[in-house]
Protein backbone atom coordinates (compact mmCIF):
# COMPACT_ATOMS: atom_id res chain seq x y z
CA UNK A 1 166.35 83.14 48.67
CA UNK A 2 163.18 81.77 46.76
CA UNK A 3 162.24 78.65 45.45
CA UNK A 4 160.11 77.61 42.72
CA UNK A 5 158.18 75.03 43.27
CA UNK A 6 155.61 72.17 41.51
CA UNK A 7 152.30 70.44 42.23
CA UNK A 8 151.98 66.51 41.69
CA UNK A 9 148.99 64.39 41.05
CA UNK A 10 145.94 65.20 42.25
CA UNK A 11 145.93 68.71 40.83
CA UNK A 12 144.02 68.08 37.36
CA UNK A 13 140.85 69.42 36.77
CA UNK A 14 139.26 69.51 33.64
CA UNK A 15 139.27 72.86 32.25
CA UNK A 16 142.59 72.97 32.88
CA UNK A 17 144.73 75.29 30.92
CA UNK A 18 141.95 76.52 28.83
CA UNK A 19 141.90 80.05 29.87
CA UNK A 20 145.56 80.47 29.69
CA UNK A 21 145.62 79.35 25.95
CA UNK A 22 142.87 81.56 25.46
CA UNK A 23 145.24 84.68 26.69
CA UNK A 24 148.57 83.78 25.51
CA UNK A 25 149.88 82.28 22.25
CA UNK A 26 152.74 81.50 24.31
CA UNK A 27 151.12 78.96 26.60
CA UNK A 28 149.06 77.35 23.03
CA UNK A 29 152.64 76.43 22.02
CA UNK A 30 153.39 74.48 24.88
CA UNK A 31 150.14 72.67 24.80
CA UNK A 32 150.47 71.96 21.24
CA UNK A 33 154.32 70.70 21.80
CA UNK A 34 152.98 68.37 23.91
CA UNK A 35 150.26 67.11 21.67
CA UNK A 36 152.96 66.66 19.27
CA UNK A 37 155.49 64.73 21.53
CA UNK A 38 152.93 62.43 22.60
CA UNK A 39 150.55 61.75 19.43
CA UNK A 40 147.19 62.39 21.10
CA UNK A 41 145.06 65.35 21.93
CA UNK A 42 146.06 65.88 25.47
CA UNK A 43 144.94 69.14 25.35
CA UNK A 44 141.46 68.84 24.41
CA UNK A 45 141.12 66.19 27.31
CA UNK A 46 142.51 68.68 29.66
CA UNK A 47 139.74 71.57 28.58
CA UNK A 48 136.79 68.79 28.02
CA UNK A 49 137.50 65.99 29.19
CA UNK A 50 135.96 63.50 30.06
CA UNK A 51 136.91 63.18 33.85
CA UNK A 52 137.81 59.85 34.02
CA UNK A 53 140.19 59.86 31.03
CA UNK A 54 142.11 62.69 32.25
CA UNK A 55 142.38 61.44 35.61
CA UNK A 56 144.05 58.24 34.38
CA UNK A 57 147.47 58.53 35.23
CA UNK A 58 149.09 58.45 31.89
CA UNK A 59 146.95 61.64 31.37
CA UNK A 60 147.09 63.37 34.52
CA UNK A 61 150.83 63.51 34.41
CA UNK A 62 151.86 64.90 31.40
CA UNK A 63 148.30 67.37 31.86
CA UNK A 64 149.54 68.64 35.27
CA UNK A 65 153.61 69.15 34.11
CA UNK A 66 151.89 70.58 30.85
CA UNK A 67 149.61 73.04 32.42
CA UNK A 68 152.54 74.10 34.99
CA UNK A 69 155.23 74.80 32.04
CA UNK A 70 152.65 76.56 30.29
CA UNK A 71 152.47 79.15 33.14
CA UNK A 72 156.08 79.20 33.60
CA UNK A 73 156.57 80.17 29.83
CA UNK A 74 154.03 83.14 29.81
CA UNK A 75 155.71 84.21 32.86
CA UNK A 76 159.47 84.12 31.35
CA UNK A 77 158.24 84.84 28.30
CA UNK A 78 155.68 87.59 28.81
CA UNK A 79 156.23 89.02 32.39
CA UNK A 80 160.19 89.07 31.59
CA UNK A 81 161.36 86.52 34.27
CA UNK A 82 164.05 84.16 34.24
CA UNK A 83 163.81 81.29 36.10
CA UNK A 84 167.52 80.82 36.26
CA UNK A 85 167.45 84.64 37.74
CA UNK A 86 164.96 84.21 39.81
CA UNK A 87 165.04 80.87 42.08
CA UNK A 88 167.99 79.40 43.90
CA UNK A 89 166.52 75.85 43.71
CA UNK A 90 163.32 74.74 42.27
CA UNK A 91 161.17 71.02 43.75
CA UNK A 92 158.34 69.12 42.91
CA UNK A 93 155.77 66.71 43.94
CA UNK A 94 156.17 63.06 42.79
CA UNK A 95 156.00 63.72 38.85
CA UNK A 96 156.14 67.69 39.71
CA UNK A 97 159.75 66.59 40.19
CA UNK A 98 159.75 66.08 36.18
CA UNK A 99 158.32 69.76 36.03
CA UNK A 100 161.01 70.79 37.75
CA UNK A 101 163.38 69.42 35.84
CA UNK A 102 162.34 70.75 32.64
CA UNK A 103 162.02 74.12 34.25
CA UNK A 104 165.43 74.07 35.47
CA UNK A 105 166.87 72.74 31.44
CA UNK A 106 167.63 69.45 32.46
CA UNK A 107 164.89 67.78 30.48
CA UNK A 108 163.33 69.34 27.36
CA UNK A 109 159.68 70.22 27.04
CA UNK A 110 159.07 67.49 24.73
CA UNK A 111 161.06 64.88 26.49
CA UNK A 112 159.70 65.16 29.78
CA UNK A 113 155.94 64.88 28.01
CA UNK A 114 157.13 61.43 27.07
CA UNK A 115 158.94 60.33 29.74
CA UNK A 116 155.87 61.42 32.34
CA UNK A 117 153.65 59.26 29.94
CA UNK A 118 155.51 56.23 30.29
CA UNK A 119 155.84 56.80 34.28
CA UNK A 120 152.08 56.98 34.20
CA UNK A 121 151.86 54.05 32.09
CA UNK A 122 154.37 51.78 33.57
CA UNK A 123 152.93 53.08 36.80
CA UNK A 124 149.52 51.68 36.06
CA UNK A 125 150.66 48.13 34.58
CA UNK A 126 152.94 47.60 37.54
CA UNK A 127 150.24 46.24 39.92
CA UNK A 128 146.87 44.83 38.64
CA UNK A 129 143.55 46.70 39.44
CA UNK A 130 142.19 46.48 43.03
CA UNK A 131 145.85 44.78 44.10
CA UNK A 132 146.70 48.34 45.48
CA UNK A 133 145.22 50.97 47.27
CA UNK A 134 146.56 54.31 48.96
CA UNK A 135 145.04 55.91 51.88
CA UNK A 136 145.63 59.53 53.48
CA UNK A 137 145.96 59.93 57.21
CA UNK A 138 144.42 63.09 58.19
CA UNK A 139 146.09 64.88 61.88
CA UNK A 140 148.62 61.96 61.56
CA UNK A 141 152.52 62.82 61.60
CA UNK A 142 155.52 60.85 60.11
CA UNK A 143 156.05 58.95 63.74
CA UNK A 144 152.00 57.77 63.82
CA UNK A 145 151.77 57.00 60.52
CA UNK A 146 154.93 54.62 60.32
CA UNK A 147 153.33 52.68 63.64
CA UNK A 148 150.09 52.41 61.64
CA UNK A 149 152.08 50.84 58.31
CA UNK A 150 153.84 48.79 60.26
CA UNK A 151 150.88 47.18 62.63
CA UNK A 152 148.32 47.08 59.28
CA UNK A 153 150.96 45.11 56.82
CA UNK A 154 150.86 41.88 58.53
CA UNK A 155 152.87 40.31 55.35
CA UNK A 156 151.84 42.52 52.92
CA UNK A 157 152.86 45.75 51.94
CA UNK A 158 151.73 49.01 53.60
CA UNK A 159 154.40 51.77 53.51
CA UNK A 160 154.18 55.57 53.93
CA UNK A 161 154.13 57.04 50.13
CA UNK A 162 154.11 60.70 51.15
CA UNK A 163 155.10 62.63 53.96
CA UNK A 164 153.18 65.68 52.89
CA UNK A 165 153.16 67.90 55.96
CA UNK A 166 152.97 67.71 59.51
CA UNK A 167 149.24 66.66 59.64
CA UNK A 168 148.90 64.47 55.92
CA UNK A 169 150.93 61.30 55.44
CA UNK A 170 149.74 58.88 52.89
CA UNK A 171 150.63 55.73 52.99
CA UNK A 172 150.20 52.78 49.75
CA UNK A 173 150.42 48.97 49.81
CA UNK A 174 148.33 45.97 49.22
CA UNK A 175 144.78 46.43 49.32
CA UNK A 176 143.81 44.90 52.27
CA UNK A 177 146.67 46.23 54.21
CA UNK A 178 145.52 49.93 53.27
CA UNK A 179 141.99 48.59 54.77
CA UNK A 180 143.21 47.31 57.59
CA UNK A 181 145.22 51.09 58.20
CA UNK A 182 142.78 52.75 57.54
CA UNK A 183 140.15 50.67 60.38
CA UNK A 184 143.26 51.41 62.99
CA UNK A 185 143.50 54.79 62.71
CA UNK A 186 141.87 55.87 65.91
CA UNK A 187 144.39 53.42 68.24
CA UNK A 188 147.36 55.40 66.78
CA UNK A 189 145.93 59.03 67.81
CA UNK A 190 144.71 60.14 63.88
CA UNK A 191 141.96 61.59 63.00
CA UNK A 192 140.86 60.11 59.74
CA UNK A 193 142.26 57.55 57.00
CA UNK A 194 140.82 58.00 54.05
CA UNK A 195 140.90 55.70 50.29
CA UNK A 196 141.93 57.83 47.68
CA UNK A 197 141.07 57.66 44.32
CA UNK A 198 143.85 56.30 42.39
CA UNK A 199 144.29 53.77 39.83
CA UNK A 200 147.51 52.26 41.56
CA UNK A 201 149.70 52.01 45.09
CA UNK A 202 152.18 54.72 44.19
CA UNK A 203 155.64 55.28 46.17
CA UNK A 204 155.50 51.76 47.66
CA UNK A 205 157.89 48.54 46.57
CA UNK A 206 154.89 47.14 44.26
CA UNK A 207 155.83 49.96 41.78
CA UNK A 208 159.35 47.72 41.46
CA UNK A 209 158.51 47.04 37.49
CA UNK A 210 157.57 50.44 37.14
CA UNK A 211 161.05 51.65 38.17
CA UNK A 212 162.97 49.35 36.31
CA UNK A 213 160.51 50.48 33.45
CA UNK A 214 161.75 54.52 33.85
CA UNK A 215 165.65 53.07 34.76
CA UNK A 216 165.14 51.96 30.97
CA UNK A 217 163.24 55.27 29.76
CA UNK A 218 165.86 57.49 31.92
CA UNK A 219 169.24 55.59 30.02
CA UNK A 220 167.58 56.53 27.12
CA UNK A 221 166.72 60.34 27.71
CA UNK A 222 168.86 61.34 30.27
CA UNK A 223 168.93 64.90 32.28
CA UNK A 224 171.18 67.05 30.98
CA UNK A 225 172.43 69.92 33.18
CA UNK A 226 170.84 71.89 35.52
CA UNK A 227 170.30 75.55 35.50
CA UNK A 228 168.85 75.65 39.08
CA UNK A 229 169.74 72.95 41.93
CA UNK A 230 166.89 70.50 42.23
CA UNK A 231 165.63 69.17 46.26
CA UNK A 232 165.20 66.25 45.27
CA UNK A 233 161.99 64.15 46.76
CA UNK A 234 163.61 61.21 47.77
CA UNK A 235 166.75 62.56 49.99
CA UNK A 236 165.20 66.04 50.88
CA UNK A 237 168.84 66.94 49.23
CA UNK A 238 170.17 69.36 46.90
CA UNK A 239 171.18 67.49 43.70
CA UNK A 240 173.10 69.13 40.73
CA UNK A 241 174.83 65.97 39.29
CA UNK A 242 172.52 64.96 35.80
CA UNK A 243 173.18 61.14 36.88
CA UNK A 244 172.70 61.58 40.39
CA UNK A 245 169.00 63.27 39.10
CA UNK A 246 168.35 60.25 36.88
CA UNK A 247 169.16 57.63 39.65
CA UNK A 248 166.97 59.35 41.76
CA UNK A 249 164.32 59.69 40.00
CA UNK A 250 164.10 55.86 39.41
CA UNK A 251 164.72 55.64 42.93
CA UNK A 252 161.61 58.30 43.46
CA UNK A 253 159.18 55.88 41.85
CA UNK A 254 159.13 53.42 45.12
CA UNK A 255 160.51 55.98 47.20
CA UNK A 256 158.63 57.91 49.34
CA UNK A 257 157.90 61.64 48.59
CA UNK A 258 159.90 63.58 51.33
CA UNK A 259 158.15 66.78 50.86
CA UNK A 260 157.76 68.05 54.53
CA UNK A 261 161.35 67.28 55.11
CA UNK A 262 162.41 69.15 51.98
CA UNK A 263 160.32 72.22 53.15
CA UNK A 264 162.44 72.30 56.31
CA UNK A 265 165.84 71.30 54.23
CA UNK A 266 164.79 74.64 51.88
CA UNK A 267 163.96 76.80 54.84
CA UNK A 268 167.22 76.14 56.44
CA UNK A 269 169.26 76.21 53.02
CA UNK A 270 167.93 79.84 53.42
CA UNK A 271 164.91 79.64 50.94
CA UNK A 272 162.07 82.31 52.73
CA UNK A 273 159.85 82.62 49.43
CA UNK A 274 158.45 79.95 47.89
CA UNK A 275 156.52 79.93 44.49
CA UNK A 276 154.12 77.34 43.54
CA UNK A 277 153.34 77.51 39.21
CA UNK A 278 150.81 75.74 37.89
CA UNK A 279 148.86 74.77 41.06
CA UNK A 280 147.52 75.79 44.98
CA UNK A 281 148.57 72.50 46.21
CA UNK A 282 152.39 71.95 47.52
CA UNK A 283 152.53 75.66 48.72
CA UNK A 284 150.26 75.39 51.60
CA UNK A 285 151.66 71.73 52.68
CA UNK A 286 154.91 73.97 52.54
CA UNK A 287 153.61 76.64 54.88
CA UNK A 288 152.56 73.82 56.97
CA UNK A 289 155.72 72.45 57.29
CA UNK A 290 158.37 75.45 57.34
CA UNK A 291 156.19 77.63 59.06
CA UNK A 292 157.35 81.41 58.67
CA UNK A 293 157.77 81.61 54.92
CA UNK A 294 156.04 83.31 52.03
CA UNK A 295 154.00 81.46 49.41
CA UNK A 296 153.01 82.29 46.39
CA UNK A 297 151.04 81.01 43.59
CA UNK A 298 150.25 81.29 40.11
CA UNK A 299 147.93 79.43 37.71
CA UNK A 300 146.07 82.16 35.89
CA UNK A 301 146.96 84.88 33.68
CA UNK A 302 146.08 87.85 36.22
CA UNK A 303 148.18 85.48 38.86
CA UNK A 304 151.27 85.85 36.65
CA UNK A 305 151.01 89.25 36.02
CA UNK A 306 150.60 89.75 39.80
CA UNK A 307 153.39 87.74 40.40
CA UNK A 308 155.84 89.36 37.70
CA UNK A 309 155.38 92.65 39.55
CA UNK A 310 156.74 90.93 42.94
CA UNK A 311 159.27 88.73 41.77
């Protein structure tokens, strides 16, 4: 059984996408459908930049589902695969659970441009700048990390965001809670907490506005059905019903990010392949996790054609 599978934030890089375009009129279309859906050039920040703009997360979102469709199109479209065909479920990371989505039909190309825009917009207004932080804790598991949150919240919020893989939790809160984690982090047996570099405390109960904001977006564009079954990030489930997608995906915005768990859920569903499009990111935190499974990625045009000869 094989999955296909989708990176989340974190993955952009400017320059993204630019050779693929270059190759294939197929991927140009789906970054100039996305231009169109949203009004801007998101492209051209993508393959120029400049950094800082298309790390913002109302960039970075759309950029990194964009980029990831793009190479999922060339490969259907060009290397002959079906996705339907082809996986038995698909997942994704955070707002790679969007990607997902619209790979398995549920959400249309367009639509899930948008709706990724306002999650990275409602995202970002949700907490003020330098309310929030988020910190990764490096050699720390689910059980160390949840101590940690717990001893550094002391009133405030601090709260694991992502369980990523047996060795990477993040965790996301009030600012001076995630400082007061990340000065702990030798008395609970980790290795190393370090700040990230985000704009606001993701996957935590701060991003409450934010969720009511997507409820809102989600009544309004709601998933339609679902070619392939979606793991979904917040139960580590399978989930087929369109509503029970949409509730969890307003759900997923203070939820934390279940991703080692739904490794292991997909491994013991039966899942022994795994294919990551669009990124080299989830895959290995996959490996980590489910240990003996294959991985396989593609981001570049000799990567799909590679991988259209093996699938």
């Amino acid at each position: 059984m094989r999955a296909f599978v989708f990176p989340g934030q974190g993955s952009q890089k400017v320059g993204m996408g630019a050779e693929l375009a270059q190759a294939s009129a197929v991927a140009r279309e789906v970054f100039e459908e996305v231009d169109d859906a949203l009004g801007q050039g998101l492209f051209k920040i993508m393959t120029q930049g400049p950094e800082e703009e298309l790390t913002l997360t109302e960039n970075a979102q759309p950029a990194i589902m964009a980029n990831a469709i793009a190479v999922l199109r060339v490969l259907e479209k060009e290397g002959g695969i079906a996705l339907a065909d082809k996986a038995d479920f698909v997942a994704g990371h955070s707002l790679g659970e969007y990607t997902a989505l619209c790979a398995a039909g549920a959400f249309s190309l367009a639509d899930t441009a948008r709706l990724l825009k306002r999650r990275g917009q409602s995202m970002q207004a949700a907490v003020p700048v330098g309310v929030g932080a988020m910190a990764a804790l490096l050699g720390a598991d689910i059980e160390k990390a949840t101590a940690l949150a717990e001893a550094a919240a002391e009133g405030e919020v601090c709260a694991v965001a992502n369980d990523n893989d047996p060795t990477q939790v993040v965790i996301s809160g009030h600012k001076g809670a995630i400082e007061r984690a990340i000065g702990l982090v030798k008395d609970f047996g980790i290795k190393r907490g370090i700040a990230l570099p985000v704009s606001a405390p993701f996957h935590c109960p701060l991003m409450q506005p934010a969720a009511d904001a997507m409820a809102e977006a989600l009544e309004k564009t709601a998933p339609g059905t679902l070619q392939v079954a979606l793991f979904a990030n917040v139960t580590a489930g399978v989930v087929t019903d369109p509503a029970e997608v949409r509730r969890l995906l307003v759900e997923q915005v203070t939820g934390r990010v279940r991703w080692r768990e739904s490794a292991i859920a997909m491994k013991e569903a039966g899942v022994e392949n795994f294919v990551e499009i669009g990124g080299k990111v989830v895959g290995p935190m996959i490996k980590r996790s489910a240990g003996e499974v294959e991985v396989a990625s593609a981001t570049s045009m000799a990567e799909i054609e590679e991988l259209a000869k093996v699938l």
